[in-house]
PDB file of N, CA and C in Angstrom:
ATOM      1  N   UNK A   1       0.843  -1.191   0.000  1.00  0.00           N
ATOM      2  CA  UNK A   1       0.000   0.000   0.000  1.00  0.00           C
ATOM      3  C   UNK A   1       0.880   1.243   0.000  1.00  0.00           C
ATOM      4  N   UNK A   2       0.683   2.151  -0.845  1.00  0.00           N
ATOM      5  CA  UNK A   2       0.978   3.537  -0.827  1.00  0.00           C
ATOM      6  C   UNK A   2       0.420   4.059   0.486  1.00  0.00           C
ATOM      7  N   UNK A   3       1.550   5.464   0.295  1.00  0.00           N
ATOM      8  CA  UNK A   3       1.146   6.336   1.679  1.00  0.00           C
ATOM      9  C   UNK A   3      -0.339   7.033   0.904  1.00  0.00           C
ATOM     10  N   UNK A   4      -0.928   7.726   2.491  1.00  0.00           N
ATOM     11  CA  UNK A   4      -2.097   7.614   1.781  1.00  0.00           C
ATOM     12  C   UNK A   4      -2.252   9.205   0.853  1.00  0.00           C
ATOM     13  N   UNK A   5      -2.929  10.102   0.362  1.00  0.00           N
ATOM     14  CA  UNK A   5      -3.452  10.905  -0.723  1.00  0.00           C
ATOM     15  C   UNK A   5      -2.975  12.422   0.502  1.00  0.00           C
ATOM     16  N   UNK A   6      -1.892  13.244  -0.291  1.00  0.00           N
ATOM     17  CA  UNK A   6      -2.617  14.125   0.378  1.00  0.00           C
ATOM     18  C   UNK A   6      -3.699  15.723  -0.268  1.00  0.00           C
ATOM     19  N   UNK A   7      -4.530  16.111  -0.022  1.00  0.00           N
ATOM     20  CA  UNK A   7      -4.928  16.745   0.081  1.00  0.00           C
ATOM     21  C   UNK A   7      -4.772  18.565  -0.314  1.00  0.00           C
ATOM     22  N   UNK A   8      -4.397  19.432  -1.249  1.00  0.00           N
ATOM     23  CA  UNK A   8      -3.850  20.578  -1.064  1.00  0.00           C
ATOM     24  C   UNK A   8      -5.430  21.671  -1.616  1.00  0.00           C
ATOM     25  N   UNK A   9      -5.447  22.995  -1.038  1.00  0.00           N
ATOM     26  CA  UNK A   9      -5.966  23.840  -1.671  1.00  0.00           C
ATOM     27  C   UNK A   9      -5.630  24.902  -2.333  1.00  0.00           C
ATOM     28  N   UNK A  10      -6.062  24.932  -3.800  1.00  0.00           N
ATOM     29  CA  UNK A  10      -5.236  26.125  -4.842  1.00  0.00           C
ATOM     30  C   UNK A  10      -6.575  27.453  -4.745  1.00  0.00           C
ATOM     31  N   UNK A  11      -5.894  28.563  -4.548  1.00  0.00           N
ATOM     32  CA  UNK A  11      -6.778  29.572  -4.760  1.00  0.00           C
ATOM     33  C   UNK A  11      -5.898  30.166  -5.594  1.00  0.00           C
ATOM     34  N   UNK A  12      -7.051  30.619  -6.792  1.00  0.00           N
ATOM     35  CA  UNK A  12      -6.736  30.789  -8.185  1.00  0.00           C
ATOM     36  C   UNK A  12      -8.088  32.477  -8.447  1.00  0.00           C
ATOM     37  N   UNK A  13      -6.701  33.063  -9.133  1.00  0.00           N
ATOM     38  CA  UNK A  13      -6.848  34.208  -9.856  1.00  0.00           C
ATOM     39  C   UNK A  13      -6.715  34.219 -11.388  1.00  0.00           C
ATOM     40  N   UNK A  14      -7.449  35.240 -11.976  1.00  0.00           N
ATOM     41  CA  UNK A  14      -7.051  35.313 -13.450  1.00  0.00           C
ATOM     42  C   UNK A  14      -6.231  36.878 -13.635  1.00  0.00           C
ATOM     43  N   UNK A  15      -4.748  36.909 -13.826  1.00  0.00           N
ATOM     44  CA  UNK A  15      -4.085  38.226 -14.181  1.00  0.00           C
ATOM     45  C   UNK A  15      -4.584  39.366 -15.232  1.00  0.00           C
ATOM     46  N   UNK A  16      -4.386  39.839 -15.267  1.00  0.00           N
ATOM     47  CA  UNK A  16      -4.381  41.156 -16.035  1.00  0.00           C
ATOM     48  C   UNK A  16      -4.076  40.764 -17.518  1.00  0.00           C
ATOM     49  N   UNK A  17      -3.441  39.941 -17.980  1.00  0.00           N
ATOM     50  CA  UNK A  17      -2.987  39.230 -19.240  1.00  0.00           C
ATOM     51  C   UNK A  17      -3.972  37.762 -19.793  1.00  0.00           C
ATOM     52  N   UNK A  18      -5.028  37.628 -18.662  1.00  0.00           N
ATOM     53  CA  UNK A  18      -5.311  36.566 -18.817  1.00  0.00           C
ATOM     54  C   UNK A  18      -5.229  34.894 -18.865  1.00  0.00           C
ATOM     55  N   UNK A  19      -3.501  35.093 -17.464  1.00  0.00           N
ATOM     56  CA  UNK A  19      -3.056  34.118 -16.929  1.00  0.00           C
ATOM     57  C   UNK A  19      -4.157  33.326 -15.992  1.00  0.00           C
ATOM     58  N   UNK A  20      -4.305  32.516 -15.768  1.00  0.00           N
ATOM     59  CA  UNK A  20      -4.601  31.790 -14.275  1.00  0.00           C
ATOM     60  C   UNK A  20      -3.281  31.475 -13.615  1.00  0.00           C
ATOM     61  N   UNK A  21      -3.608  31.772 -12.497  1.00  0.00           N
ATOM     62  CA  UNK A  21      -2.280  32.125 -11.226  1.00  0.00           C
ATOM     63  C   UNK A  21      -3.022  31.589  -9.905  1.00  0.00           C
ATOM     64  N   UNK A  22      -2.413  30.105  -9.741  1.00  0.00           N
ATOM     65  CA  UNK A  22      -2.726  29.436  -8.094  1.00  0.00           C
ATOM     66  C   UNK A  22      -1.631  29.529  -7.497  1.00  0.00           C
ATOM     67  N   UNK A  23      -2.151  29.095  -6.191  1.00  0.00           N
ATOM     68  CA  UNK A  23      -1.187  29.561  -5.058  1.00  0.00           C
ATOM     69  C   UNK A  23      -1.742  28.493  -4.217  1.00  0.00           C
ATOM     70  N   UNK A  24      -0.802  27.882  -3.634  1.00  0.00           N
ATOM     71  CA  UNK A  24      -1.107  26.833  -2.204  1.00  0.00           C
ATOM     72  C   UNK A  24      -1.081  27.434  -1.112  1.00  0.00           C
ATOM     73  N   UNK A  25      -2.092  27.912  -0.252  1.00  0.00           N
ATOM     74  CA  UNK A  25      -1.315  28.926   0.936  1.00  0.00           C
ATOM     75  C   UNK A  25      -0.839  27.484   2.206  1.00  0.00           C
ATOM     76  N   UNK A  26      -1.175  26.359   1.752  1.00  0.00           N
ATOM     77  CA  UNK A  26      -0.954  25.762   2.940  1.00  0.00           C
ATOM     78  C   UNK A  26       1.113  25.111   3.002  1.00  0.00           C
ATOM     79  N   UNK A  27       1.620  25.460   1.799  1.00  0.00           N
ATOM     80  CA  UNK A  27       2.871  25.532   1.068  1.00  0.00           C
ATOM     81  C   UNK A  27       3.140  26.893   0.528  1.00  0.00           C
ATOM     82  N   UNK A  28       4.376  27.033   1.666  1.00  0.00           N
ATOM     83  CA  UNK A  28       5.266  28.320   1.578  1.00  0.00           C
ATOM     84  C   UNK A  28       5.888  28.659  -0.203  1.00  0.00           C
ATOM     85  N   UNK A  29       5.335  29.775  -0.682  1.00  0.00           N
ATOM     86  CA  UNK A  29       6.162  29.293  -1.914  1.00  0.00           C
ATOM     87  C   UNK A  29       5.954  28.740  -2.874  1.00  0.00           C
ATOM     88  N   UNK A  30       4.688  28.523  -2.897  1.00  0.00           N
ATOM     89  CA  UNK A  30       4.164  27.240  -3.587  1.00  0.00           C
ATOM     90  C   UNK A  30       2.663  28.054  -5.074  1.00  0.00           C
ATOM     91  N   UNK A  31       3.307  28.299  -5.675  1.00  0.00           N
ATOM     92  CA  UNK A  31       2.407  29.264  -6.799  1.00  0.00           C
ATOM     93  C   UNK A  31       2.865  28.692  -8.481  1.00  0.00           C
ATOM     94  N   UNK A  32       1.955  29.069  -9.145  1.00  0.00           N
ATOM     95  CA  UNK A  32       2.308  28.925 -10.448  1.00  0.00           C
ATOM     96  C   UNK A  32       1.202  29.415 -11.343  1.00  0.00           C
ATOM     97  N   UNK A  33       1.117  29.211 -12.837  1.00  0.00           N
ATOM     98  CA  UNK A  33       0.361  30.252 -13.785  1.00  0.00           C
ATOM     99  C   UNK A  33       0.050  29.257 -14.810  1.00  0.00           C
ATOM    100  N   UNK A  34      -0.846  29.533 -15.833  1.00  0.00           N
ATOM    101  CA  UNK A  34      -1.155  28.904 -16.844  1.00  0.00           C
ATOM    102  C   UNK A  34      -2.260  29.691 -17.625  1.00  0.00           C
ATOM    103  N   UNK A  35      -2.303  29.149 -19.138  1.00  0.00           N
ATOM    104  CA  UNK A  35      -2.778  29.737 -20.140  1.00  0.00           C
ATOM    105  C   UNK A  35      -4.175  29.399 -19.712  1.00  0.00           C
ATOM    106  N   UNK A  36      -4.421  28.147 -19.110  1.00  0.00           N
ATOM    107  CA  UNK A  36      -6.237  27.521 -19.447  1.00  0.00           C
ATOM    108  C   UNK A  36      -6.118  26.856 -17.495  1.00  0.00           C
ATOM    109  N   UNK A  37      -7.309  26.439 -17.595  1.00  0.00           N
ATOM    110  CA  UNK A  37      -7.467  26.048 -15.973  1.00  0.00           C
ATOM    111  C   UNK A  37      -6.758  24.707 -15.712  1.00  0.00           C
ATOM    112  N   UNK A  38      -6.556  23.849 -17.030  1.00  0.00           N
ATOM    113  CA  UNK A  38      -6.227  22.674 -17.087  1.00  0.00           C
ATOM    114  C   UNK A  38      -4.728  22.831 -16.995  1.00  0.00           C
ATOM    115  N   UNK A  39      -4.286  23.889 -18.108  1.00  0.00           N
ATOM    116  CA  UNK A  39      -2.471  23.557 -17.526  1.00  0.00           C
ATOM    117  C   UNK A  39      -2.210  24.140 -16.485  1.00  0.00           C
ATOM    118  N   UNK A  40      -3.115  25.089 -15.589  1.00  0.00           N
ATOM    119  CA  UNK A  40      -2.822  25.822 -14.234  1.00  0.00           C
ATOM    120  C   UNK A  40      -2.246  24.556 -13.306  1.00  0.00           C
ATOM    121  N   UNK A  41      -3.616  23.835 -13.574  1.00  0.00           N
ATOM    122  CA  UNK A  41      -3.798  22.658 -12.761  1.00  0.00           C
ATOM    123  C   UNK A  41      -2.388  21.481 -12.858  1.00  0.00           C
ATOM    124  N   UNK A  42      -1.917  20.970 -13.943  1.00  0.00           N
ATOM    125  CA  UNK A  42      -0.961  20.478 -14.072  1.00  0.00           C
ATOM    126  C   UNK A  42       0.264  21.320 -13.850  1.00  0.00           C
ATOM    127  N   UNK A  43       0.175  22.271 -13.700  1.00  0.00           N
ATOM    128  CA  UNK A  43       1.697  23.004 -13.460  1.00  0.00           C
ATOM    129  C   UNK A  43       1.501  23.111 -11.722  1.00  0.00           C
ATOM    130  N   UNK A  44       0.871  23.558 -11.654  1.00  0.00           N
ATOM    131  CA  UNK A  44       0.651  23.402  -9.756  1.00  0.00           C
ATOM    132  C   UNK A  44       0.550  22.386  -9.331  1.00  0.00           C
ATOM    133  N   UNK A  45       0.434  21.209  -9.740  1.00  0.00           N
ATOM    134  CA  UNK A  45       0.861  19.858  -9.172  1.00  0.00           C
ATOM    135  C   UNK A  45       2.399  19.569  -9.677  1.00  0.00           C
ATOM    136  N   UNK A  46       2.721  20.012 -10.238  1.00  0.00           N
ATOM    137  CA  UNK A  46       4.426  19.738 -10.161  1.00  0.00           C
ATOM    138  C   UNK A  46       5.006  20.509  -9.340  1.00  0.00           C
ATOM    139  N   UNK A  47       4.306  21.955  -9.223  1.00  0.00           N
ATOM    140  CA  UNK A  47       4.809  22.595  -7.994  1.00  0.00           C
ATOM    141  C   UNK A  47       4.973  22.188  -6.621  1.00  0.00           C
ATOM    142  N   UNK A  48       3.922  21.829  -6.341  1.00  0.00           N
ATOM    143  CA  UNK A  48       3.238  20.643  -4.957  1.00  0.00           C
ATOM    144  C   UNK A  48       4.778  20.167  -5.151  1.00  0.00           C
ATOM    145  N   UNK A  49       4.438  19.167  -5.980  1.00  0.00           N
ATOM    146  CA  UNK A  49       5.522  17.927  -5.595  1.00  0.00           C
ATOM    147  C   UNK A  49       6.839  18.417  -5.506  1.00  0.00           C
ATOM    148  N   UNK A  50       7.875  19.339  -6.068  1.00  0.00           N
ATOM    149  CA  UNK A  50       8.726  19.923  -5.803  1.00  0.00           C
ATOM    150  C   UNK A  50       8.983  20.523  -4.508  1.00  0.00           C
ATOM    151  N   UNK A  51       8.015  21.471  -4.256  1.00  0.00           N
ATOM    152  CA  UNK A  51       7.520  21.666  -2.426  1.00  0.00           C
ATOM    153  C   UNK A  51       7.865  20.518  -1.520  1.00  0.00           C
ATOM    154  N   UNK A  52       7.171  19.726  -1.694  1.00  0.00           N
ATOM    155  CA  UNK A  52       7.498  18.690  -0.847  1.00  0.00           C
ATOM    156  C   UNK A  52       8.790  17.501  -0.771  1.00  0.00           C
ATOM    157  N   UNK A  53       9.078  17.620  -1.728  1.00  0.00           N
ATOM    158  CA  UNK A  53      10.594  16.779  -1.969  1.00  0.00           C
ATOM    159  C   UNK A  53      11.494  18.319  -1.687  1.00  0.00           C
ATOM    160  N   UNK A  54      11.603  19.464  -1.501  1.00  0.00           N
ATOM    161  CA  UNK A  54      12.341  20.310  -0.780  1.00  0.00           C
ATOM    162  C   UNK A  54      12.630  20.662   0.427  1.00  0.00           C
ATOM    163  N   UNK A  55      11.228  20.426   0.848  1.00  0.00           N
ATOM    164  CA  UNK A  55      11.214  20.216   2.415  1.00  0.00           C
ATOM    165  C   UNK A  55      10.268  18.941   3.161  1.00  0.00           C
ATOM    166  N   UNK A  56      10.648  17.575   3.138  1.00  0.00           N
ATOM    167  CA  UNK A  56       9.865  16.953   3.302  1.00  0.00           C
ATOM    168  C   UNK A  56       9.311  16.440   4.438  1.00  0.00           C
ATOM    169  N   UNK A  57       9.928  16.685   5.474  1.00  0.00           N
ATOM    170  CA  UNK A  57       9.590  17.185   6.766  1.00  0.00           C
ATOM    171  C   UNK A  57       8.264  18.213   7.226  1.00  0.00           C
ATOM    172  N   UNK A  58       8.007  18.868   6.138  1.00  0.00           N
ATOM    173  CA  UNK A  58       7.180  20.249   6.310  1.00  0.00           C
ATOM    174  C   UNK A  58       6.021  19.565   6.411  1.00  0.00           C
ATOM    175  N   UNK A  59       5.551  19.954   7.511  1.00  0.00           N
ATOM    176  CA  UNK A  59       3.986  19.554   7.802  1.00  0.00           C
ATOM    177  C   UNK A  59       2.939  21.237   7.823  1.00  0.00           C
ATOM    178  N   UNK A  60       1.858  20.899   7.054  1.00  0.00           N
ATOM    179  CA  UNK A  60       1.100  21.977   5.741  1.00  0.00           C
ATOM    180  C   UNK A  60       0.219  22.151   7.249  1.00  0.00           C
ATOM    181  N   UNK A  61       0.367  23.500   7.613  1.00  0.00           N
ATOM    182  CA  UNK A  61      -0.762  24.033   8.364  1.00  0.00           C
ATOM    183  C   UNK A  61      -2.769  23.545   8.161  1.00  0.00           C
ATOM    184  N   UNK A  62      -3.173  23.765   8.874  1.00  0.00           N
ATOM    185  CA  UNK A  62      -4.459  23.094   8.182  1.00  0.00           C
ATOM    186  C   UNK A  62      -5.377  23.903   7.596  1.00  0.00           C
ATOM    187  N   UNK A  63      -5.592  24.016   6.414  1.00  0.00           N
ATOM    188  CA  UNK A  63      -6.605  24.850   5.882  1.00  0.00           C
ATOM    189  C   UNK A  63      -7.851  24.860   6.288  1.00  0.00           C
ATOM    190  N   UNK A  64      -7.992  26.243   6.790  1.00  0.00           N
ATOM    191  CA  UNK A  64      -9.753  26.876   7.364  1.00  0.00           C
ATOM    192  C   UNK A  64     -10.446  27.220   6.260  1.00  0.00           C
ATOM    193  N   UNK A  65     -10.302  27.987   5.321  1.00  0.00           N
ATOM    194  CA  UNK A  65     -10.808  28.897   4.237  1.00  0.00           C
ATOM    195  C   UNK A  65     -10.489  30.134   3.649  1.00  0.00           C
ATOM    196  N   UNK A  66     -11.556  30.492   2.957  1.00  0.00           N
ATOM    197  CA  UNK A  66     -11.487  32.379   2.259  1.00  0.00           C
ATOM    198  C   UNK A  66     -12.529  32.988   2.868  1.00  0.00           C
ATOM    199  N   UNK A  67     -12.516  34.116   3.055  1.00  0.00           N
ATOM    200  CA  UNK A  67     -13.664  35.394   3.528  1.00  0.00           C
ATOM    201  C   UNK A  67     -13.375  36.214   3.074  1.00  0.00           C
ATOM    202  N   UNK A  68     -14.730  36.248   2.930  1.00  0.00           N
ATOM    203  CA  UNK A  68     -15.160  37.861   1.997  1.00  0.00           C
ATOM    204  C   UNK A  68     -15.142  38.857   3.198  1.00  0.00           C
ATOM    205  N   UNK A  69     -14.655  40.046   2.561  1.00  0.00           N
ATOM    206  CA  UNK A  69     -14.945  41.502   2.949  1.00  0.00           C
ATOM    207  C   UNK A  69     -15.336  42.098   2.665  1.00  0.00           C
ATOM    208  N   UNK A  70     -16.472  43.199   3.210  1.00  0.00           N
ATOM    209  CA  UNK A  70     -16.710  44.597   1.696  1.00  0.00           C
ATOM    210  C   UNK A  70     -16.035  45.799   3.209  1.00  0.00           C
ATOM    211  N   UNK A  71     -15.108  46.903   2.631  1.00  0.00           N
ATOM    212  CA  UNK A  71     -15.249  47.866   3.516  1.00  0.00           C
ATOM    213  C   UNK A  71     -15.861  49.002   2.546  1.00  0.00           C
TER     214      UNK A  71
END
């Protein structure tokens, strides 16, 4: 048996150019960009995995969520 699945959350923007741009906040460092949602998605999982074979010790804070603001 493999170790088991883990888990990450990408919060994703679209740039000014019409990039998509995720970000792992639960991995320091951990961002990347793409033309369509699909290569966002595959480029931020190589990111992940690089993250974690850099520091593999690093245990990922636990993700609560996003909130809205209006001021």
């Amino acid at each position: 048996m493999g170790a088991p699945k883990r888990e990450f959350y990408v919060i994703i923007e679209r740039d000014e150019d019409g990039y998509y741009v995720g970000e792992v906040p639960q991995l320091r460092g951990c961002y990347s960009q793409g033309r369509s949602l699909d290569e966002l998605m595959a480029n931020i999982k190589e990111v992940i995995e690089l993250c974690l074979e850099e520091d593999i010790e690093q245990v990922p804070p636990e993700f609560v969520g996003i909130q809205k603001i209006a001021l």
